[in-house]
Structure formats: C-alpha cells, structure tokens
PDB file of N, CA and C in Angstrom:
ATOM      1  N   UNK A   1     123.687  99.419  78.977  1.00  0.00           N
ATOM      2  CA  UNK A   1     122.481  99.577  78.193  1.00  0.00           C
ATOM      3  C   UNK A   1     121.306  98.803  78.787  1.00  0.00           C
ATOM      4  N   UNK A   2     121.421  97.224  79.328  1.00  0.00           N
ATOM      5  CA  UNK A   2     120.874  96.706  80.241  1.00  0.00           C
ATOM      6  C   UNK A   2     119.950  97.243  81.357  1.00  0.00           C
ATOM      7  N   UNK A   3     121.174  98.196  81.779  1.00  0.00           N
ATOM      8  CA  UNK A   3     120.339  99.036  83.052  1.00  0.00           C
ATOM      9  C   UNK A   3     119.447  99.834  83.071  1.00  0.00           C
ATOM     10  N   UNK A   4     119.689 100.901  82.057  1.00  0.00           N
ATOM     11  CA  UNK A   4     119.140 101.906  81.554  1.00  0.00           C
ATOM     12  C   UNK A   4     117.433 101.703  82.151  1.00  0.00           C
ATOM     13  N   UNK A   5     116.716 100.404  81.340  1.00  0.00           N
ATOM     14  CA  UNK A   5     115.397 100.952  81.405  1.00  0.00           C
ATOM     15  C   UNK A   5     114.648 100.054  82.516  1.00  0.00           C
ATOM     16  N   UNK A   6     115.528  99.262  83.671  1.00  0.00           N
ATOM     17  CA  UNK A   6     115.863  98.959  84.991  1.00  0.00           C
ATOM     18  C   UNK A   6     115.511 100.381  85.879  1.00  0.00           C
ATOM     19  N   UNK A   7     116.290 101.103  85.519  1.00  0.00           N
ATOM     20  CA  UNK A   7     116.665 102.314  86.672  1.00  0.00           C
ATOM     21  C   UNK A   7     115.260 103.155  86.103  1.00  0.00           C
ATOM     22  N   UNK A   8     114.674 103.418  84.730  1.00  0.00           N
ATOM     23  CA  UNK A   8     114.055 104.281  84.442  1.00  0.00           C
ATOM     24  C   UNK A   8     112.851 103.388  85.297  1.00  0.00           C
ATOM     25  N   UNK A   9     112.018 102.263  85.055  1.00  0.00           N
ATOM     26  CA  UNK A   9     110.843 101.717  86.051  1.00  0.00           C
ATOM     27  C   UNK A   9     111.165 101.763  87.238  1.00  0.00           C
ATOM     28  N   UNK A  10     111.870 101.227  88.013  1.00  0.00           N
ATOM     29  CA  UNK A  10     112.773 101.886  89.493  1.00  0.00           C
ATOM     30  C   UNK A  10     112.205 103.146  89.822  1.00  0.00           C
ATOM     31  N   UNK A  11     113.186 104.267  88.973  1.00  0.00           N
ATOM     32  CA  UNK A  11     112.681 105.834  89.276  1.00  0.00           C
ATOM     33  C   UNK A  11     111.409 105.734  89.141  1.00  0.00           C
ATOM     34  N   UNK A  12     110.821 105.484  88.444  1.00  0.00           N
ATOM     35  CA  UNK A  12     109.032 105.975  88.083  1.00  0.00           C
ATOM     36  C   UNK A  12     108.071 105.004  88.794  1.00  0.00           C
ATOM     37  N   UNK A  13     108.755 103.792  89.431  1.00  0.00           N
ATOM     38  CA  UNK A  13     107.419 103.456  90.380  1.00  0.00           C
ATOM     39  C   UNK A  13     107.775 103.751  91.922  1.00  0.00           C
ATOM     40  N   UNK A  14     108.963 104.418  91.685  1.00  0.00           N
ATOM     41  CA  UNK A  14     109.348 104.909  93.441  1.00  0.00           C
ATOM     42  C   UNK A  14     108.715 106.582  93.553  1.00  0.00           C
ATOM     43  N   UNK A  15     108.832 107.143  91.569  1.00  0.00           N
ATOM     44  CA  UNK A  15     107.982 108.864  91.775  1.00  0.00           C
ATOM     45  C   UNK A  15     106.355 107.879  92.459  1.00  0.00           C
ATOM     46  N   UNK A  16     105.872 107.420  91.329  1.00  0.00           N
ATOM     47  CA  UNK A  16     104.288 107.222  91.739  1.00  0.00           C
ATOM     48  C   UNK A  16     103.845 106.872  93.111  1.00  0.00           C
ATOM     49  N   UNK A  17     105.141 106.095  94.177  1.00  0.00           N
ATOM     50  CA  UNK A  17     104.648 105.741  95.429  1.00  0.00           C
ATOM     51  C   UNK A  17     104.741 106.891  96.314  1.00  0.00           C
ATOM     52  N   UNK A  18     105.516 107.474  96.131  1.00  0.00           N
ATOM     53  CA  UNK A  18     105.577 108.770  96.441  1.00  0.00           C
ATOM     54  C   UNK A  18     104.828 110.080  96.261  1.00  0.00           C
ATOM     55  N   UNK A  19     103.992 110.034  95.461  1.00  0.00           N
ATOM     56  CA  UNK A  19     102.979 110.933  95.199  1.00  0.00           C
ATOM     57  C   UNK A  19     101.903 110.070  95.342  1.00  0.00           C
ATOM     58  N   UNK A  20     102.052 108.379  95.214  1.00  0.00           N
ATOM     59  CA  UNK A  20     100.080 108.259  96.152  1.00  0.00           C
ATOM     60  C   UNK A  20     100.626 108.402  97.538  1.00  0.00           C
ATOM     61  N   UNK A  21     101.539 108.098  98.571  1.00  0.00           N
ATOM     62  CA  UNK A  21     101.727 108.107  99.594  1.00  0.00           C
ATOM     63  C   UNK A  21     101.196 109.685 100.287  1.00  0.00           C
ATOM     64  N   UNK A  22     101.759 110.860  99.348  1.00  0.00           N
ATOM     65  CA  UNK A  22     101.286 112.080  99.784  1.00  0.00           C
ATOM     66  C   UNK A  22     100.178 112.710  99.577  1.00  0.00           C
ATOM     67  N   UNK A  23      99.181 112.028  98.594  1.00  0.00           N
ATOM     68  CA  UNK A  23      98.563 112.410  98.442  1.00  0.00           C
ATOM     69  C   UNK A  23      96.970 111.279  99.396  1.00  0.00           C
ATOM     70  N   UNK A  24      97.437 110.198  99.970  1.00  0.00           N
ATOM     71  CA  UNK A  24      96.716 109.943 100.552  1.00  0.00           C
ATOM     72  C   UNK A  24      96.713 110.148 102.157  1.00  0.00           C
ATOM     73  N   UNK A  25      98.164 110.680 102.403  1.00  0.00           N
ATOM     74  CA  UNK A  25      98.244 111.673 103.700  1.00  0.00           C
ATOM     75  C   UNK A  25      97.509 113.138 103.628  1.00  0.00           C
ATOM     76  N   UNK A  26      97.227 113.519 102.615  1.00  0.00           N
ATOM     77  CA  UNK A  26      96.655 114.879 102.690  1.00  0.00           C
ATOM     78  C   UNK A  26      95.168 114.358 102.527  1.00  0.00           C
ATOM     79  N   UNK A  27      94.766 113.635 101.849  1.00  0.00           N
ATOM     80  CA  UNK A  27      93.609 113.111 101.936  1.00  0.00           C
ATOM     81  C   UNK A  27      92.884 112.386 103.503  1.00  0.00           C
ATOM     82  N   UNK A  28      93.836 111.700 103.765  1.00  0.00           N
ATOM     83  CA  UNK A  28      93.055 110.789 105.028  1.00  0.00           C
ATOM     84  C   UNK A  28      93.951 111.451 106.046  1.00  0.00           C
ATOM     85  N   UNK A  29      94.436 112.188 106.586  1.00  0.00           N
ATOM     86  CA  UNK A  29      95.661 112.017 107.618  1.00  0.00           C
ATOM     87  C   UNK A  29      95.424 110.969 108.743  1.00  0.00           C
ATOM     88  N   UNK A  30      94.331 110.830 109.091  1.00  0.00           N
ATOM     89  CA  UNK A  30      94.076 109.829 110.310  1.00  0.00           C
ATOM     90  C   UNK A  30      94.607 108.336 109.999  1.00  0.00           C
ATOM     91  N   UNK A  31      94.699 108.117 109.037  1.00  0.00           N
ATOM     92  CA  UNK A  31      94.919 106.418 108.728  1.00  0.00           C
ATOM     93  C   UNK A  31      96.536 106.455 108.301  1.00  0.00           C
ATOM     94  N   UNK A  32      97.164 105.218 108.484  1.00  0.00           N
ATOM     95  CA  UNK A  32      98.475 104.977 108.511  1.00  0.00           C
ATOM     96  C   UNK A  32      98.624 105.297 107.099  1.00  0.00           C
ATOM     97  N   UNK A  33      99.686 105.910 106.802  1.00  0.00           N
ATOM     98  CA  UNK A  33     100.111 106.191 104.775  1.00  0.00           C
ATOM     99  C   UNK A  33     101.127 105.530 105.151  1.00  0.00           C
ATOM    100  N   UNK A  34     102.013 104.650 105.694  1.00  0.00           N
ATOM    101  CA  UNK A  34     103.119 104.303 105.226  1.00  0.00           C
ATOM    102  C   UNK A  34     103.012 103.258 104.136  1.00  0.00           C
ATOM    103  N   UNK A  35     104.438 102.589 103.780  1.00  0.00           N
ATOM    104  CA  UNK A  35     104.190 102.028 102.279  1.00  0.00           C
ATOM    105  C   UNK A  35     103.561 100.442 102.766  1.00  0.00           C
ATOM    106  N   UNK A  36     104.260  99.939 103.727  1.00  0.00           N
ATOM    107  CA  UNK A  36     103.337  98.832 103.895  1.00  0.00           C
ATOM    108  C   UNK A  36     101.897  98.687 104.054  1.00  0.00           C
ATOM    109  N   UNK A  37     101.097  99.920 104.908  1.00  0.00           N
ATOM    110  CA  UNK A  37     100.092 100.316 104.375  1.00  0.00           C
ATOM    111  C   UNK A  37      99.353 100.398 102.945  1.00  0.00           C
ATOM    112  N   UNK A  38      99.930 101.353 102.673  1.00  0.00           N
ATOM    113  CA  UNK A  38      99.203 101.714 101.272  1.00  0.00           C
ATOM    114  C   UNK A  38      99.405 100.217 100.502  1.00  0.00           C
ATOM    115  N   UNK A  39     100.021  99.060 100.609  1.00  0.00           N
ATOM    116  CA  UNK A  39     100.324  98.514  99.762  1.00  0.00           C
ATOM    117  C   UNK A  39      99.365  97.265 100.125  1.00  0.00           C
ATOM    118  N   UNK A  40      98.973  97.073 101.369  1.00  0.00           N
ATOM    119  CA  UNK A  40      97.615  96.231 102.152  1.00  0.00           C
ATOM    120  C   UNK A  40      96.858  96.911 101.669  1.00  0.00           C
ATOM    121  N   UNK A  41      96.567  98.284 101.320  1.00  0.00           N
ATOM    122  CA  UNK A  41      95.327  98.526 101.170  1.00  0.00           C
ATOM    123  C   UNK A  41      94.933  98.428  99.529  1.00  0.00           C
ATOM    124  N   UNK A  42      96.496  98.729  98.636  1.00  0.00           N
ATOM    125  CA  UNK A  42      96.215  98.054  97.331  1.00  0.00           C
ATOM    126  C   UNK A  42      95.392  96.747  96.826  1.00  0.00           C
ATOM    127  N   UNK A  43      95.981  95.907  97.605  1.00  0.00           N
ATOM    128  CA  UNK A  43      96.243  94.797  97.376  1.00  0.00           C
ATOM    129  C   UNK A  43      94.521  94.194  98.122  1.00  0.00           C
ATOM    130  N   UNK A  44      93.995  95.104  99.202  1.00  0.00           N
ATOM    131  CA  UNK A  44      92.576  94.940  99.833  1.00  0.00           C
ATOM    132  C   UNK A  44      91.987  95.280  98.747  1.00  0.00           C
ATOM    133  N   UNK A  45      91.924  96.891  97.501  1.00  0.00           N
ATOM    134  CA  UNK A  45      90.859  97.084  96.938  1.00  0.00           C
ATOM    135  C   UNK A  45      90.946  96.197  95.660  1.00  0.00           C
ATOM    136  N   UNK A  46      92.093  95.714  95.526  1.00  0.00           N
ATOM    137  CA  UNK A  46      92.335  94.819  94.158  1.00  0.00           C
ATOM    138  C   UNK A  46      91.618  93.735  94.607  1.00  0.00           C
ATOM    139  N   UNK A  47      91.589  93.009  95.497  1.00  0.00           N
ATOM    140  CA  UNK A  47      90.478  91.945  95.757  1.00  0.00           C
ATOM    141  C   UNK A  47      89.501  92.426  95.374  1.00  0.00           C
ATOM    142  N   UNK A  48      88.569  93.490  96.159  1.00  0.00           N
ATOM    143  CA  UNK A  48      87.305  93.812  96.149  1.00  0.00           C
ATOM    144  C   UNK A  48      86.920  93.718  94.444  1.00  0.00           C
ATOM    145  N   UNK A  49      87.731  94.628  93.965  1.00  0.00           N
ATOM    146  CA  UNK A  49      87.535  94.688  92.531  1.00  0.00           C
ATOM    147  C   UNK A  49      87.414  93.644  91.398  1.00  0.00           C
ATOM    148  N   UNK A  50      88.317  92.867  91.657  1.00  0.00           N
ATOM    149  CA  UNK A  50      88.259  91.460  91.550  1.00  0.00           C
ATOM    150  C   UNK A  50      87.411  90.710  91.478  1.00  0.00           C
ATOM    151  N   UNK A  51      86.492  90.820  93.258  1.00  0.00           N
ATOM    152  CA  UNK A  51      85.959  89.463  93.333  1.00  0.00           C
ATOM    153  C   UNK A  51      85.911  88.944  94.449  1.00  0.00           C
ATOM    154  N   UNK A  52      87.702  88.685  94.668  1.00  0.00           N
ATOM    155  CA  UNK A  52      87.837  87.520  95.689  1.00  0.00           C
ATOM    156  C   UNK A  52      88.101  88.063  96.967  1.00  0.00           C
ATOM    157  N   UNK A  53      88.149  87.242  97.950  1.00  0.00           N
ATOM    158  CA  UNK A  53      88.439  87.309  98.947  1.00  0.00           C
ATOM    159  C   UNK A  53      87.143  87.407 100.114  1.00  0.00           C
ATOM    160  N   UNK A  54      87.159  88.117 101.625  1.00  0.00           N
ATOM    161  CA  UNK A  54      86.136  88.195 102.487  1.00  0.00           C
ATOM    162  C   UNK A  54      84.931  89.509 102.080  1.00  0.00           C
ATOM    163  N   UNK A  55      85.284  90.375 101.660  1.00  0.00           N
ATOM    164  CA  UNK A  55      84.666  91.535 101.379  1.00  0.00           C
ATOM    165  C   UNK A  55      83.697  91.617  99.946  1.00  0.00           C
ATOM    166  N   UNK A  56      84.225  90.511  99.009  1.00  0.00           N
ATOM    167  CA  UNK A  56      83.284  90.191  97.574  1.00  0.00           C
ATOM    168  C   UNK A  56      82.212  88.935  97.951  1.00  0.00           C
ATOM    169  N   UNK A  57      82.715  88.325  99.023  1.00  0.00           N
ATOM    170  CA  UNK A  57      81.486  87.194  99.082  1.00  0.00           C
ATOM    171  C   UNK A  57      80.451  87.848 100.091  1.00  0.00           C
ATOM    172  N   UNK A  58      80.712  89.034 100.826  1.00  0.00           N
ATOM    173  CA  UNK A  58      79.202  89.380 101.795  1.00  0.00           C
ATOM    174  C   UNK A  58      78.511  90.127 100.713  1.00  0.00           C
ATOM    175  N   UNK A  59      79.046  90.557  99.609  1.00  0.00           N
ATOM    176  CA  UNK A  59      77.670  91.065  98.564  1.00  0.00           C
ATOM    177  C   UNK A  59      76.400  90.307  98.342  1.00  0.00           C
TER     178      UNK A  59
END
C-alpha cells in the first residue's frame, strides 16, 4: 500500500519528462534535449525567474 503512490509520482514525472523532452526536440532540434540538459536548462530558467544567479543581476 506504501508503494502504490511511490510508483504512481515515479510513472507521472518520468510521463512529463518524456513529453517535455519531445516536445522540446520538435521544437528546438538544434540544441541538446537530453535529460541532463533539459534539467540545466530547468534549473537556468528557475533562477532567472527567481532572481538569482548571473543572468538576474545584468538586468
């Protein structure tokens, strides 16, 4: 019973990486989609959005 809703977030954030992964290959093809990618580039616009980091202080 434990597992159950383990495996259900599991399945559903491995569907969602999987459909931004393809859908930002059909979008950009030139730029790397793999997951370490996409996940630098998360983690780049979550700064921006944010605030912090090199890209919020040249505003």
């Amino acid at each position: 019973r434990f597992i159950d809703p383990l495996f259900a977030i599991g399945t559903g954030l491995a569907a969602t990486a999987l459909k931004i992964q393809r859908e930002q290959r059909e979008k950009y093809p030139e730029q790397d989609n793999s997951f370490p990618a996409l996940w630098h580039k998360a983690l780049r616009l979550n700064r921006i959005y944010w605030g912090y980091g090199d890209e919020a202080a040249k505003r």
